[in-house]
N, C-alpha and C. Protein backbone atom coordinates (compact mmCIF):
# COMPACT_ATOMS: atom_id res chain seq x y z
N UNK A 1 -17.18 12.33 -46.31
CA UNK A 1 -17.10 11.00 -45.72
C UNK A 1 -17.98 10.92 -44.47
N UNK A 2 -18.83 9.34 -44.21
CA UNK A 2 -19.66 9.56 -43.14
C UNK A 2 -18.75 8.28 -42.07
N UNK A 3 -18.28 8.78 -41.29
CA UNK A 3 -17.82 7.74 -40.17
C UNK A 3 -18.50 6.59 -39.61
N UNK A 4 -18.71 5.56 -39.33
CA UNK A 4 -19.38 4.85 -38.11
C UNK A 4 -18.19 4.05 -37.33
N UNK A 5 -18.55 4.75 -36.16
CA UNK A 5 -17.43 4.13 -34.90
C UNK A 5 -17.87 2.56 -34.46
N UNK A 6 -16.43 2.27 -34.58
CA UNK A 6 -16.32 0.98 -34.60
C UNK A 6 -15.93 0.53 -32.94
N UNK A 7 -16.59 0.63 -31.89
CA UNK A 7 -16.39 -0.04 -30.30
C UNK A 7 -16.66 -0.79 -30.13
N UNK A 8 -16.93 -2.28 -30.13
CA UNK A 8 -17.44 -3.13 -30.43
C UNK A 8 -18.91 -3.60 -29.66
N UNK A 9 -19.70 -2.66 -30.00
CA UNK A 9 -20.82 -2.98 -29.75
C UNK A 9 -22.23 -3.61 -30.68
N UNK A 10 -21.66 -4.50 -31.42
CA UNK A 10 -22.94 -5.16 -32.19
C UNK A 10 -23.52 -4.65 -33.61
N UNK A 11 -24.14 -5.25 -34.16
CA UNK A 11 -24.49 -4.79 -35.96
C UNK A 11 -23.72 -3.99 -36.61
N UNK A 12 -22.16 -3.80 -36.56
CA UNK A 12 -21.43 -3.14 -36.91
C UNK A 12 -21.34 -3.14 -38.56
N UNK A 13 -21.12 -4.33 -38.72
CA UNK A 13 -21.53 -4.69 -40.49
C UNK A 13 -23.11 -4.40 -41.02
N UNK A 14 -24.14 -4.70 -40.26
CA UNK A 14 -25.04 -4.75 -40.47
C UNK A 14 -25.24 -3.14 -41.18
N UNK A 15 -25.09 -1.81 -40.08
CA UNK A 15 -25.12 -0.48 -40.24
C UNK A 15 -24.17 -0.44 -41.50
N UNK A 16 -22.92 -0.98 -41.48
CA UNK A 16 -22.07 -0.80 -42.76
C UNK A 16 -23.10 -1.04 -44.08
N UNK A 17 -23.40 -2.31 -43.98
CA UNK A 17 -23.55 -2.48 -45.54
C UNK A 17 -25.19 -1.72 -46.00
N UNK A 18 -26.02 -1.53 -44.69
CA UNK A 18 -27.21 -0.49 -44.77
C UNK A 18 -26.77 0.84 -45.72
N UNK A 19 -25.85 1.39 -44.56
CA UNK A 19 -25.34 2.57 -45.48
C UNK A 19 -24.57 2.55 -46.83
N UNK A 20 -24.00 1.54 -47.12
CA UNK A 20 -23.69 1.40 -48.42
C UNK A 20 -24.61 1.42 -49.84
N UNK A 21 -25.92 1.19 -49.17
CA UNK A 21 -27.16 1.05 -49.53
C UNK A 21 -27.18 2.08 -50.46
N UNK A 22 -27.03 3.23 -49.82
CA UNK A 22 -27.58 4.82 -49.88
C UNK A 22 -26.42 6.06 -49.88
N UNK A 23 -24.80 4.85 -50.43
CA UNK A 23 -24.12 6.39 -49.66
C UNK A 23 -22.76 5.45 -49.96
N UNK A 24 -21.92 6.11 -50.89
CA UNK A 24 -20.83 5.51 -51.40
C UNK A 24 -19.11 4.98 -50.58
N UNK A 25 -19.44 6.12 -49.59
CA UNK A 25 -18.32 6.31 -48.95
C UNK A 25 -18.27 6.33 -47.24
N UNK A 26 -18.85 5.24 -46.85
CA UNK A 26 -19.10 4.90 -45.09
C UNK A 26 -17.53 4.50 -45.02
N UNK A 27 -16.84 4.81 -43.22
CA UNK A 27 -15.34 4.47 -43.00
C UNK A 27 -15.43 4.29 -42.00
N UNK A 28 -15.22 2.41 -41.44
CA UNK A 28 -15.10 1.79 -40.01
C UNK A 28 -13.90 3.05 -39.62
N UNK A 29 -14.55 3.41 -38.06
CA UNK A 29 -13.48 4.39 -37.24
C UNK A 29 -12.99 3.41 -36.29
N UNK A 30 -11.80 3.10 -36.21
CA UNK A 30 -11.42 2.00 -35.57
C UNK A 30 -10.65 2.72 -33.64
N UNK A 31 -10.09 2.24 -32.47
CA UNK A 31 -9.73 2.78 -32.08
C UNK A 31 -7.84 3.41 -32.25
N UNK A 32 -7.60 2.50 -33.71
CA UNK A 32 -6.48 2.97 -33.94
C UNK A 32 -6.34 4.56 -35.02
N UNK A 33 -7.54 4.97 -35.65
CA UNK A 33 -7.87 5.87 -36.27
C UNK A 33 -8.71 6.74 -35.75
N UNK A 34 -9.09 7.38 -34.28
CA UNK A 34 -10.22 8.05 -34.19
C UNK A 34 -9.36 9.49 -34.84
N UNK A 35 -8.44 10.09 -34.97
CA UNK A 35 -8.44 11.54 -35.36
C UNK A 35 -9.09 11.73 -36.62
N UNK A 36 -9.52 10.16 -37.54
CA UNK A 36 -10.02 10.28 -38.40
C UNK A 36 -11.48 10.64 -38.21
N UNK A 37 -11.87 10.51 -37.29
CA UNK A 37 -13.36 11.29 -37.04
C UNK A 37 -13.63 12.99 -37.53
N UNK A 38 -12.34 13.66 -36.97
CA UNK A 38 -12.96 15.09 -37.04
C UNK A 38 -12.76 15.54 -38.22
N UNK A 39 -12.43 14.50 -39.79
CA UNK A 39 -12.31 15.03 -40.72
C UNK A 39 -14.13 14.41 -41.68
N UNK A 40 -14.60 14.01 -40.89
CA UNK A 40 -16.42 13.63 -41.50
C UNK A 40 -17.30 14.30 -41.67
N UNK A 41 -17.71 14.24 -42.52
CA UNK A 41 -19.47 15.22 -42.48
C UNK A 41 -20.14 14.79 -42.00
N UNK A 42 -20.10 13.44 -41.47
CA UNK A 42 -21.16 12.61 -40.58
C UNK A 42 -20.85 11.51 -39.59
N UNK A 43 -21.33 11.50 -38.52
CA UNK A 43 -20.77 10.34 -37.81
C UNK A 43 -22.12 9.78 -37.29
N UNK A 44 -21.79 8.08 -37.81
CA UNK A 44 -22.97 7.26 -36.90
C UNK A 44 -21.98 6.58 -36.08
N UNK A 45 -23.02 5.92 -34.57
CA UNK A 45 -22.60 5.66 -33.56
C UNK A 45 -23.85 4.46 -33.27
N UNK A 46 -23.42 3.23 -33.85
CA UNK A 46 -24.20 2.22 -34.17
C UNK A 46 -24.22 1.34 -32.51
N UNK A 47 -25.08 0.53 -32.15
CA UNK A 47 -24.60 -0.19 -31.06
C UNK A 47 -26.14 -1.49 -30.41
N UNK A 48 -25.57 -2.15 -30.20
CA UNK A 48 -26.46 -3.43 -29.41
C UNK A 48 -25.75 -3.60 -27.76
N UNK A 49 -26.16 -3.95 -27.06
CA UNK A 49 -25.71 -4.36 -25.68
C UNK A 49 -26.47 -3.79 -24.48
N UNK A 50 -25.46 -3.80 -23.65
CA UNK A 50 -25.40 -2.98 -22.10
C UNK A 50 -25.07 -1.33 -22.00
N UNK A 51 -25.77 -0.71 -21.25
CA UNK A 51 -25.13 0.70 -21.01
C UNK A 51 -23.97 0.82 -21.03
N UNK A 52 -23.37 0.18 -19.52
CA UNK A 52 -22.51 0.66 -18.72
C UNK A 52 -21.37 -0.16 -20.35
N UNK A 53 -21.85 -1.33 -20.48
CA UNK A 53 -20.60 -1.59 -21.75
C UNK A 53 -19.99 -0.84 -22.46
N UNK A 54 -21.18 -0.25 -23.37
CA UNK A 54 -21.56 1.03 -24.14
C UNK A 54 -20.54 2.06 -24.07
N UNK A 55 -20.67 2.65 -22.66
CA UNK A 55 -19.76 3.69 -22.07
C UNK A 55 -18.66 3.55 -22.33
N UNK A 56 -18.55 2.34 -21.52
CA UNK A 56 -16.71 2.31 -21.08
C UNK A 56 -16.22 1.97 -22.89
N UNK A 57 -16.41 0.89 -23.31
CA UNK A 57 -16.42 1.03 -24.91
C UNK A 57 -16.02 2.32 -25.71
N UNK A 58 -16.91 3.13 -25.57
CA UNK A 58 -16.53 4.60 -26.23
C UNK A 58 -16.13 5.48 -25.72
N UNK A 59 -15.81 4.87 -24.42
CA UNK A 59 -14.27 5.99 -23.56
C UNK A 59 -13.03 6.54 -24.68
N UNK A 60 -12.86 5.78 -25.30
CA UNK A 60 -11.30 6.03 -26.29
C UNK A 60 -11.90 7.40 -27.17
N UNK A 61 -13.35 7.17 -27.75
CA UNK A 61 -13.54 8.05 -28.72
C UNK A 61 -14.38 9.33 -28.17
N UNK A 62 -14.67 9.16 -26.84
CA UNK A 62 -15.82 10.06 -26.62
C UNK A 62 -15.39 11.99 -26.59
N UNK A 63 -14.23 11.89 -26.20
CA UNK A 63 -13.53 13.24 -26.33
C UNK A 63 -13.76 14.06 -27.66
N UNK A 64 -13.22 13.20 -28.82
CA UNK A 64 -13.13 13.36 -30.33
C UNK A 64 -14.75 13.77 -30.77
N UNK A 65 -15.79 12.72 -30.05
CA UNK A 65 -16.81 12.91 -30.39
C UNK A 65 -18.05 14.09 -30.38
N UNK A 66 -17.40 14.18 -28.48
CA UNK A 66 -18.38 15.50 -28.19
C UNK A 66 -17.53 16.49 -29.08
N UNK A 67 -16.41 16.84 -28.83
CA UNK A 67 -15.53 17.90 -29.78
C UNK A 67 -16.47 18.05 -31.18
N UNK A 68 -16.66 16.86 -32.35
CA UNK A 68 -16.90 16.20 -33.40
C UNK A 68 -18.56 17.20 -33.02
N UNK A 69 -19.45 16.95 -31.86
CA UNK A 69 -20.90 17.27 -31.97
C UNK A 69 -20.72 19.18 -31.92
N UNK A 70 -20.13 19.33 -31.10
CA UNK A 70 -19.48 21.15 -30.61
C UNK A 70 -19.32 22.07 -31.62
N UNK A 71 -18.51 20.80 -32.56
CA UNK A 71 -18.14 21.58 -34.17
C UNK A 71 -19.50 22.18 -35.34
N UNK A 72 -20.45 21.07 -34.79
CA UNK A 72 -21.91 21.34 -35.94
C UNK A 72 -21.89 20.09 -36.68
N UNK A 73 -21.22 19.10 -36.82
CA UNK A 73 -20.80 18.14 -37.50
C UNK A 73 -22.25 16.86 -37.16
N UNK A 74 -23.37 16.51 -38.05
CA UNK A 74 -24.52 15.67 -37.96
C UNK A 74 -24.03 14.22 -36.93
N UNK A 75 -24.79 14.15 -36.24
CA UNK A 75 -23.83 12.37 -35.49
C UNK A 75 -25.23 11.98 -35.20
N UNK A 76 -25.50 10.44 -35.92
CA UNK A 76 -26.69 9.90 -35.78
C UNK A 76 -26.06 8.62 -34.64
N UNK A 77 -26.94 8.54 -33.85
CA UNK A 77 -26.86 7.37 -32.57
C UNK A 77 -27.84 6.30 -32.83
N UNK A 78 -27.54 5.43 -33.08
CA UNK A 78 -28.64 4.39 -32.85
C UNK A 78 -28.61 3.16 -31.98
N UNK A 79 -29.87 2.99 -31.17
CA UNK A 79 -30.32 2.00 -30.43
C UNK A 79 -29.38 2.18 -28.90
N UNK A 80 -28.70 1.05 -28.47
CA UNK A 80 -28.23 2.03 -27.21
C UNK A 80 -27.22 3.09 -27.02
N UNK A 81 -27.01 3.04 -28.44
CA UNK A 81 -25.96 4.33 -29.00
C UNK A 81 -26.91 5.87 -28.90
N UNK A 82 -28.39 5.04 -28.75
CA UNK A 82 -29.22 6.76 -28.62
C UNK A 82 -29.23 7.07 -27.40
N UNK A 83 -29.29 5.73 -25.82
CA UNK A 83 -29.35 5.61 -24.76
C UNK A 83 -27.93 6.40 -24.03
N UNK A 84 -26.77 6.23 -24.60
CA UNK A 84 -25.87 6.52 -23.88
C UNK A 84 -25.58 8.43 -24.23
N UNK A 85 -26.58 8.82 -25.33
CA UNK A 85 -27.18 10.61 -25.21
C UNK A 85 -27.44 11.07 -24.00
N UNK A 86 -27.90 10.47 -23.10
CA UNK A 86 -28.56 10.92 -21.89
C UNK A 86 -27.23 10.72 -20.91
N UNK A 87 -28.25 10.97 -18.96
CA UNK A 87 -27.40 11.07 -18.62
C UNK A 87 -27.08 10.14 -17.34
N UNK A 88 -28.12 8.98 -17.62
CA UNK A 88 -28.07 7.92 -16.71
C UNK A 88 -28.95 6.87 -17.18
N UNK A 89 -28.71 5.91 -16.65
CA UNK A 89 -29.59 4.88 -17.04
C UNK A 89 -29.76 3.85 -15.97
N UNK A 90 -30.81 3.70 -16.10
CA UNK A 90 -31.59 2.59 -14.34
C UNK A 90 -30.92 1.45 -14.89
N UNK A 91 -30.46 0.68 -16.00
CA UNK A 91 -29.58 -0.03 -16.39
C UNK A 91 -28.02 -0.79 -15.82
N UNK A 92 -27.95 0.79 -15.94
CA UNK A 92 -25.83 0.90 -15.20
C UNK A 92 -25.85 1.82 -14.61
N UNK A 93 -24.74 1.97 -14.07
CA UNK A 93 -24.05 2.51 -13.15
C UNK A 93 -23.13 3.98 -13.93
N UNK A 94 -22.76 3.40 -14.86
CA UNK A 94 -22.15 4.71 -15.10
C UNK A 94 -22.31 5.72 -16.03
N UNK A 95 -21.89 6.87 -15.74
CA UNK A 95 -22.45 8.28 -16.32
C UNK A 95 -22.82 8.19 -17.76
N UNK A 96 -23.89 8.88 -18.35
CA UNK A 96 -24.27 8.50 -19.79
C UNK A 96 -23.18 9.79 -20.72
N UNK A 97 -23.17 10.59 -21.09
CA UNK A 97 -23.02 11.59 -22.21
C UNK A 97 -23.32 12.78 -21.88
N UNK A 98 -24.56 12.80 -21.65
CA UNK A 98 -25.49 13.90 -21.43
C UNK A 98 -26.09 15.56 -22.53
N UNK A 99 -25.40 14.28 -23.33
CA UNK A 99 -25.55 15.36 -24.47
C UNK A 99 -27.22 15.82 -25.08
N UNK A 100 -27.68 14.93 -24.31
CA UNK A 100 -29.75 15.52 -24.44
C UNK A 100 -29.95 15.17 -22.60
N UNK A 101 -30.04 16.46 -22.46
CA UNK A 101 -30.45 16.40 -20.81
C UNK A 101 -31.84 15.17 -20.42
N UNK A 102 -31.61 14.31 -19.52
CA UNK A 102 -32.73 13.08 -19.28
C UNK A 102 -32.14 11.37 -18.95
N UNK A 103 -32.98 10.59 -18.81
CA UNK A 103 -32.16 9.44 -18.24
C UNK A 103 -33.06 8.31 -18.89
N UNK A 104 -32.78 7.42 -18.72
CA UNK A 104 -33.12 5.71 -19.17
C UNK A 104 -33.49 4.71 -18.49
N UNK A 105 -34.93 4.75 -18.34
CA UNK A 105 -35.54 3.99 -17.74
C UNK A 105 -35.91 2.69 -18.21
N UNK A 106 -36.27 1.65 -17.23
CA UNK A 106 -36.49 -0.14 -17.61
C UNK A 106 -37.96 0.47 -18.41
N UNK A 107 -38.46 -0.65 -19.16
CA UNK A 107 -39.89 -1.05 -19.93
C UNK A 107 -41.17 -1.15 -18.56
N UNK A 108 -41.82 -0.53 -18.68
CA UNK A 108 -42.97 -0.90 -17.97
C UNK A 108 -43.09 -2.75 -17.33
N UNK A 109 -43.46 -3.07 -15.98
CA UNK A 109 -43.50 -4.08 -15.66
C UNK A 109 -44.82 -4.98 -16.57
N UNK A 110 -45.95 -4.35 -17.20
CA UNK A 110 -46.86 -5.37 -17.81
C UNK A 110 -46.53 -5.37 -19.39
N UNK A 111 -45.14 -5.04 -19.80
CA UNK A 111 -44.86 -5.05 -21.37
C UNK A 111 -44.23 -6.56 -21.28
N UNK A 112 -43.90 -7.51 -22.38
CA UNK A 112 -43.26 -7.98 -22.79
C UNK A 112 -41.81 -7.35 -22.94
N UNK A 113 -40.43 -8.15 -21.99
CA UNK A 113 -39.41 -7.76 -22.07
C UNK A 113 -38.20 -8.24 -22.72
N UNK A 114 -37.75 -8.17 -23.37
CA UNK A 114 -37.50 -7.09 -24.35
C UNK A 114 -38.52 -6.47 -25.21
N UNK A 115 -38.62 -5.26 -25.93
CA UNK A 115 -39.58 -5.05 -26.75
C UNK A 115 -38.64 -5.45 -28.37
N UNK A 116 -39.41 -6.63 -28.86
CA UNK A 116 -38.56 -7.06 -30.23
C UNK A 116 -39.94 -6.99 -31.14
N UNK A 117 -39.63 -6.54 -32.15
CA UNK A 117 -40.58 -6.35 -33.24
C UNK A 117 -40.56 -5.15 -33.78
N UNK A 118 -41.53 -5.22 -34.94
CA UNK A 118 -41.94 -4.19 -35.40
C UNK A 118 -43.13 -3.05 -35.39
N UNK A 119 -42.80 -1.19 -34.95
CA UNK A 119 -43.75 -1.02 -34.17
C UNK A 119 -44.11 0.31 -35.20
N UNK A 120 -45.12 0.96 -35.18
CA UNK A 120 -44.99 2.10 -36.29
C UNK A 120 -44.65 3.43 -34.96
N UNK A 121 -44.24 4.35 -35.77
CA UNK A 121 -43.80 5.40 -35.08
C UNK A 121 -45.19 6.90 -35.21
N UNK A 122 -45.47 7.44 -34.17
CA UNK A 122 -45.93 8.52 -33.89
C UNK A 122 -45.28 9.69 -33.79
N UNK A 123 -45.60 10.59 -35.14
CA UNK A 123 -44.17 11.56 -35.32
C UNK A 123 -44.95 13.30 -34.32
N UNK A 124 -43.75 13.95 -33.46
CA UNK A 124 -44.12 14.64 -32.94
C UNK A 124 -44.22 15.62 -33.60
N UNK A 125 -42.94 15.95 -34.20
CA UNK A 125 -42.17 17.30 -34.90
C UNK A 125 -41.59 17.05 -35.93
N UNK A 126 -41.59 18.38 -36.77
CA UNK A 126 -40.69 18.07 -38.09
C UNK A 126 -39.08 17.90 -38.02
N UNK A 127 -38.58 16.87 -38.77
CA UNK A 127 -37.04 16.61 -38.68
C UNK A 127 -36.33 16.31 -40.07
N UNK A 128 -35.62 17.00 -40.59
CA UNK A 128 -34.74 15.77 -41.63
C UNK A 128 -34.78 14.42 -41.63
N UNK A 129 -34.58 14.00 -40.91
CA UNK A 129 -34.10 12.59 -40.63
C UNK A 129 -35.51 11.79 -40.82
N UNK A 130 -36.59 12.16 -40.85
CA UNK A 130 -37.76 11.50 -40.85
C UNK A 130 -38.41 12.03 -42.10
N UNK A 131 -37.82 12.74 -43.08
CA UNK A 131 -38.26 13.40 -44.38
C UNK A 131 -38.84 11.39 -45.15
N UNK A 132 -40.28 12.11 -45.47
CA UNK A 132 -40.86 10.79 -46.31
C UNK A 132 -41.13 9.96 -45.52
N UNK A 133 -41.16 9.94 -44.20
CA UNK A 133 -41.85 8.89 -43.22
C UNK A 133 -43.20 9.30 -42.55
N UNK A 134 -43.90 8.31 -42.35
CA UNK A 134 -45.39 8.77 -41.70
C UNK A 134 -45.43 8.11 -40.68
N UNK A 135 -46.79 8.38 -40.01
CA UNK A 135 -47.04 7.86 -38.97
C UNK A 135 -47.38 5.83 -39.58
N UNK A 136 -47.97 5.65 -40.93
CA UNK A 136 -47.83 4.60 -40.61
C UNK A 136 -46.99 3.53 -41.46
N UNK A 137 -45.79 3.79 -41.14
CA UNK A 137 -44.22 3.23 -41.49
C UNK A 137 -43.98 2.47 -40.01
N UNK A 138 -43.37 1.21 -40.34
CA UNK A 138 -42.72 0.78 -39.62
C UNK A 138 -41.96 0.20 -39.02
N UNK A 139 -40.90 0.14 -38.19
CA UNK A 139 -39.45 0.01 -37.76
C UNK A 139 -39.46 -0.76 -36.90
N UNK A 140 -38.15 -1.72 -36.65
CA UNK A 140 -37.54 -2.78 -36.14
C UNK A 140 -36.94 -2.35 -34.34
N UNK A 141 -37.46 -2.85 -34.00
CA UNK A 141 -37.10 -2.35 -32.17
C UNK A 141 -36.78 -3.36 -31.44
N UNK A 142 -35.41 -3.60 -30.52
CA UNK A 142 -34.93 -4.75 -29.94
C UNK A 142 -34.31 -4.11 -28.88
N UNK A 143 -35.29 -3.82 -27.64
CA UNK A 143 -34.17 -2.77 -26.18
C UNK A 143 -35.38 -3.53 -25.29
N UNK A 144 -34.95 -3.27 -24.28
CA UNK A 144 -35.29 -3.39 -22.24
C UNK A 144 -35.94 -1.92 -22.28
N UNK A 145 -34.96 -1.40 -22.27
CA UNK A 145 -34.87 0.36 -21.79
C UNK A 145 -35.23 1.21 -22.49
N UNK A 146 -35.68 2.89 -22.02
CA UNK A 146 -36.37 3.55 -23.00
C UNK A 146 -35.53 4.91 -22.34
N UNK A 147 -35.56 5.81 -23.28
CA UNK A 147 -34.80 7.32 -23.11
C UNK A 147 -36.29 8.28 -22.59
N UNK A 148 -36.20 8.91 -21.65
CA UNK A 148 -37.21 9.90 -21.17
C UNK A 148 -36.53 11.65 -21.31
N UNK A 149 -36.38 12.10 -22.38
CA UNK A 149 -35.82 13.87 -22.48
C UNK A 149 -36.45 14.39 -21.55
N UNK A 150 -35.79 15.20 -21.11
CA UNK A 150 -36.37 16.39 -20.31
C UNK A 150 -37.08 17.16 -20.74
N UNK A 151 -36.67 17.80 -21.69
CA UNK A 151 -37.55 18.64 -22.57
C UNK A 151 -38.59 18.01 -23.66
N UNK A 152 -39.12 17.63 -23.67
CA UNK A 152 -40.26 17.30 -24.69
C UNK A 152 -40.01 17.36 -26.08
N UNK A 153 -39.40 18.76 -26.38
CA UNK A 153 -39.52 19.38 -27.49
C UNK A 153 -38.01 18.29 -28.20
N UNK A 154 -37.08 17.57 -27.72
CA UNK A 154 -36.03 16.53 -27.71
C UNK A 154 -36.85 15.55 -28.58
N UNK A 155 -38.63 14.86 -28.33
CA UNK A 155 -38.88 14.00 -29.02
C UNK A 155 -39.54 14.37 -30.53
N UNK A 156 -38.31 13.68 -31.30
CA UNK A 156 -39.24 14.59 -32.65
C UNK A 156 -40.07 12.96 -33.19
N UNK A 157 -40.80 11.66 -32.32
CA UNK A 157 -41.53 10.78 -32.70
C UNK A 157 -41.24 9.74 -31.86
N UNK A 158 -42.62 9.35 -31.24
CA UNK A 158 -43.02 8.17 -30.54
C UNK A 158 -43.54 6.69 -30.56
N UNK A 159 -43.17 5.89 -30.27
CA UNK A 159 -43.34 4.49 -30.46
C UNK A 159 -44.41 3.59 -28.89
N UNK A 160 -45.44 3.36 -29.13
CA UNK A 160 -46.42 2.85 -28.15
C UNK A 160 -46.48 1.51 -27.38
N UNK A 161 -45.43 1.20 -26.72
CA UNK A 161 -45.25 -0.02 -26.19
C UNK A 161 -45.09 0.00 -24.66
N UNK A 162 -46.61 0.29 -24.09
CA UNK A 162 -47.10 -0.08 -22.54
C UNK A 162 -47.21 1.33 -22.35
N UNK A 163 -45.74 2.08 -23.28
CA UNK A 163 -46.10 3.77 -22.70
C UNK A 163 -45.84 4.50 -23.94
N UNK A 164 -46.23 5.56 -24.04
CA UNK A 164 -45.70 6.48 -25.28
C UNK A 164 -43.74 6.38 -25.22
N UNK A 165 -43.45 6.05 -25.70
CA UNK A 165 -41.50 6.05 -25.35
C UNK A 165 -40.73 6.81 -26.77
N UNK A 166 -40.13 7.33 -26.31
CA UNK A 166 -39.00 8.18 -27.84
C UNK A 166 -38.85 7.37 -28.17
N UNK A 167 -38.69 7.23 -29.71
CA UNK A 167 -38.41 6.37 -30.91
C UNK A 167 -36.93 6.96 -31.48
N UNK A 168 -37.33 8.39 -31.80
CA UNK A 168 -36.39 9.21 -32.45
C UNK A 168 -36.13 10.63 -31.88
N UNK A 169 -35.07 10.96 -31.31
CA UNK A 169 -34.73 12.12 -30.56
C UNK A 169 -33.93 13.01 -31.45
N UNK A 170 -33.94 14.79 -31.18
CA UNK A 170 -32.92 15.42 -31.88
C UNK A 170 -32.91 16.62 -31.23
N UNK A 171 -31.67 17.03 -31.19
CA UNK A 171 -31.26 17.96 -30.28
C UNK A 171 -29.96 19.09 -31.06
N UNK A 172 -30.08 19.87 -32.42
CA UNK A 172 -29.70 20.56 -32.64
C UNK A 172 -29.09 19.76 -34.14
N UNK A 173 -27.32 19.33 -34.04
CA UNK A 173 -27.06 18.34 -34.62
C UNK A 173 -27.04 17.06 -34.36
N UNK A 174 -27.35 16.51 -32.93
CA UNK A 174 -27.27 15.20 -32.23
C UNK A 174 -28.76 14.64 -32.64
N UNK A 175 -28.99 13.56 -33.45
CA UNK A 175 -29.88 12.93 -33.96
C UNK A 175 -29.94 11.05 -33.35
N UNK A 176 -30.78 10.47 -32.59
CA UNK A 176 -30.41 9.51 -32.20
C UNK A 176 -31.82 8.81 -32.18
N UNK A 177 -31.96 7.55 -32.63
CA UNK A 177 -32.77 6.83 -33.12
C UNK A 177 -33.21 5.44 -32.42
N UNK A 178 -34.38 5.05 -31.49
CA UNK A 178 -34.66 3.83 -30.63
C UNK A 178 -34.16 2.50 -31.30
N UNK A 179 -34.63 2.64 -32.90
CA UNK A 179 -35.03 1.58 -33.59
C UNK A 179 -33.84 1.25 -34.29
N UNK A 180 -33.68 -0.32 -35.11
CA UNK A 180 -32.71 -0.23 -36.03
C UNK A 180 -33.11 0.11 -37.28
N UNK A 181 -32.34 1.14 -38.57
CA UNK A 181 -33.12 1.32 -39.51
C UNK A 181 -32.00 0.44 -40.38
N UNK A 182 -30.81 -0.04 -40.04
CA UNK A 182 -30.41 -1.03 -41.05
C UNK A 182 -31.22 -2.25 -41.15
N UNK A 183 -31.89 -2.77 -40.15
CA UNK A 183 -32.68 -4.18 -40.11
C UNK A 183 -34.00 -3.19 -40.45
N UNK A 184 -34.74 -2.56 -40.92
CA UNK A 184 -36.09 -1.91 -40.96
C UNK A 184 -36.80 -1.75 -42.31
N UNK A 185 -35.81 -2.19 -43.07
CA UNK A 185 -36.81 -2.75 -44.84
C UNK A 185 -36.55 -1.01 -45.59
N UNK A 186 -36.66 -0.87 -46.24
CA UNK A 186 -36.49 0.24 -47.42
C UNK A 186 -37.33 1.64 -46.10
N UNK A 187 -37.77 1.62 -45.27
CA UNK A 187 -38.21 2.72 -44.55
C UNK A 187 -36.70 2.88 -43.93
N UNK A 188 -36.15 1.86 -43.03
CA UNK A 188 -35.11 1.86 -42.55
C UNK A 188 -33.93 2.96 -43.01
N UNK A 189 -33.48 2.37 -44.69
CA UNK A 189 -33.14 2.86 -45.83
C UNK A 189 -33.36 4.61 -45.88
N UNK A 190 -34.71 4.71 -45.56
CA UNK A 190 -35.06 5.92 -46.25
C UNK A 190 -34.29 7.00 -45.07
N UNK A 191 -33.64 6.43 -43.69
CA UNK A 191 -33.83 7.35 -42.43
C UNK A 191 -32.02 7.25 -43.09
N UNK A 192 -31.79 6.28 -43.40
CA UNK A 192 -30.06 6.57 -43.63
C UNK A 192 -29.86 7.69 -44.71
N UNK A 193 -30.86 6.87 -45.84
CA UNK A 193 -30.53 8.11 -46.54
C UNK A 193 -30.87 9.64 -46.27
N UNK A 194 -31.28 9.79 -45.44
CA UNK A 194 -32.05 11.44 -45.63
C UNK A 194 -30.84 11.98 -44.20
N UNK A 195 -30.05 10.49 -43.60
CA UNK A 195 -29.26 11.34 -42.63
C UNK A 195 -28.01 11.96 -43.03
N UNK A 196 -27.49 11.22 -44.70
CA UNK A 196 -27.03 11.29 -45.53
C UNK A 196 -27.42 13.09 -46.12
N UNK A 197 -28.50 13.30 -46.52
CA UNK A 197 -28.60 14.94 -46.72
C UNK A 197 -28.81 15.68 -45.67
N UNK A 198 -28.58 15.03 -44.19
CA UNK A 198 -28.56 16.45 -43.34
C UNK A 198 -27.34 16.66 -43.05
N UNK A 199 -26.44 15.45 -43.31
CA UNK A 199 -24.64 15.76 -43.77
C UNK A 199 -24.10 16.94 -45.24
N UNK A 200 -25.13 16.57 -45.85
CA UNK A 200 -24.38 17.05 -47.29
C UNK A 200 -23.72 16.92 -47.77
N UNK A 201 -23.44 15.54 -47.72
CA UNK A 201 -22.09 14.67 -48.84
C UNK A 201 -22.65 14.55 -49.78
């Protein structure tokens, strides 16, 4: 079974019926069910909004979760669900995760703000999660803010908007993604499904 936590942060259906796409058995984690988390082969952590929202939002589940990442257990993050990986954000105020050492900075002052559209991705490193994607595929992006890793070797593909910015980060089993790949057309598709075989359901 692949989880997606349900905090109410935005495209919650959207990620549902994506993954239904590609994957028989997705299960809203509600905050009346999180012990149902540590029984998944996979957890996504879908989200639209504010940081600091973000946070306090997944206060109920975040215990279960890091526990859930500790175990080896795949957990894909997307959009500011990849933002709240880190461990601050020029955004909010309060503490990120820190589960990929680095912080979250605003968009360059001469970009267009928000960055909305579609942008192709510049892949750094090899990943599962990007199995069958190239450099010129391309994905749906709707943020202010951008994730800066500490370590480099964190970006496994880059997206070019005013600055080189992570698109797609991965850090052992923690896999977390700029873009949306439920709104991103059959490429989108292809990142669920393949997050789908780095679970092994």
């Amino acid at each position: 079974m692949i989880a997606i936590i349900d905090y109410g942060m935005g495209n919650l259906f959207s990620i549902y019926n994506g993954m239904k796409k590609v994957y028989d058995n997705p299960m809203l984690i509600t905050a009346d069910n999180i012990p149902g988390i540590r029984t998944a082969e996979g957890v996504i952590v879908p989200g639209v909004g504010a940081f600091d929202d973000c946070i306090r939002n997944l206060e109920p589940f975040s215990e279960v979760l890091i526990e859930v990442v500790e175990s080896g257990v795949p957990v894909l993050w997307i959009c500011i669900g990849m933002q709240v990986l880190f461990e601050a954000s020029e955004e909010g105020k309060e503490k990120g995760l820190g589960l990929i050492p680095g912080k979250v900075v605003r968009l360059p002052a001469n970009v267009r703000v928000p960055h909305m559209g579609w942008n192709n991705l510049h892949l750094h490193r090899h990943s599962e999660l990007l199995n069958g994607i190239t450099d010129a595929d391309y994905f749906y992006f709707v943020h202010s803010y951008y994730c800066v890793p500490r370590d480099e070797d964190a970006t496994v593909a880059s997206v070019e908007y005013g600055v080189q910015l992570a698109a797609v980060v991965n850090k052992d089993n923690v896999y977390g993604v700029q873009f949306h790949p439920e709104k991103s057309s059959k490429k989108g598709l292809q990142v669920l499904s393949n997050f789908v075989r780095v679970c092994k359901c």
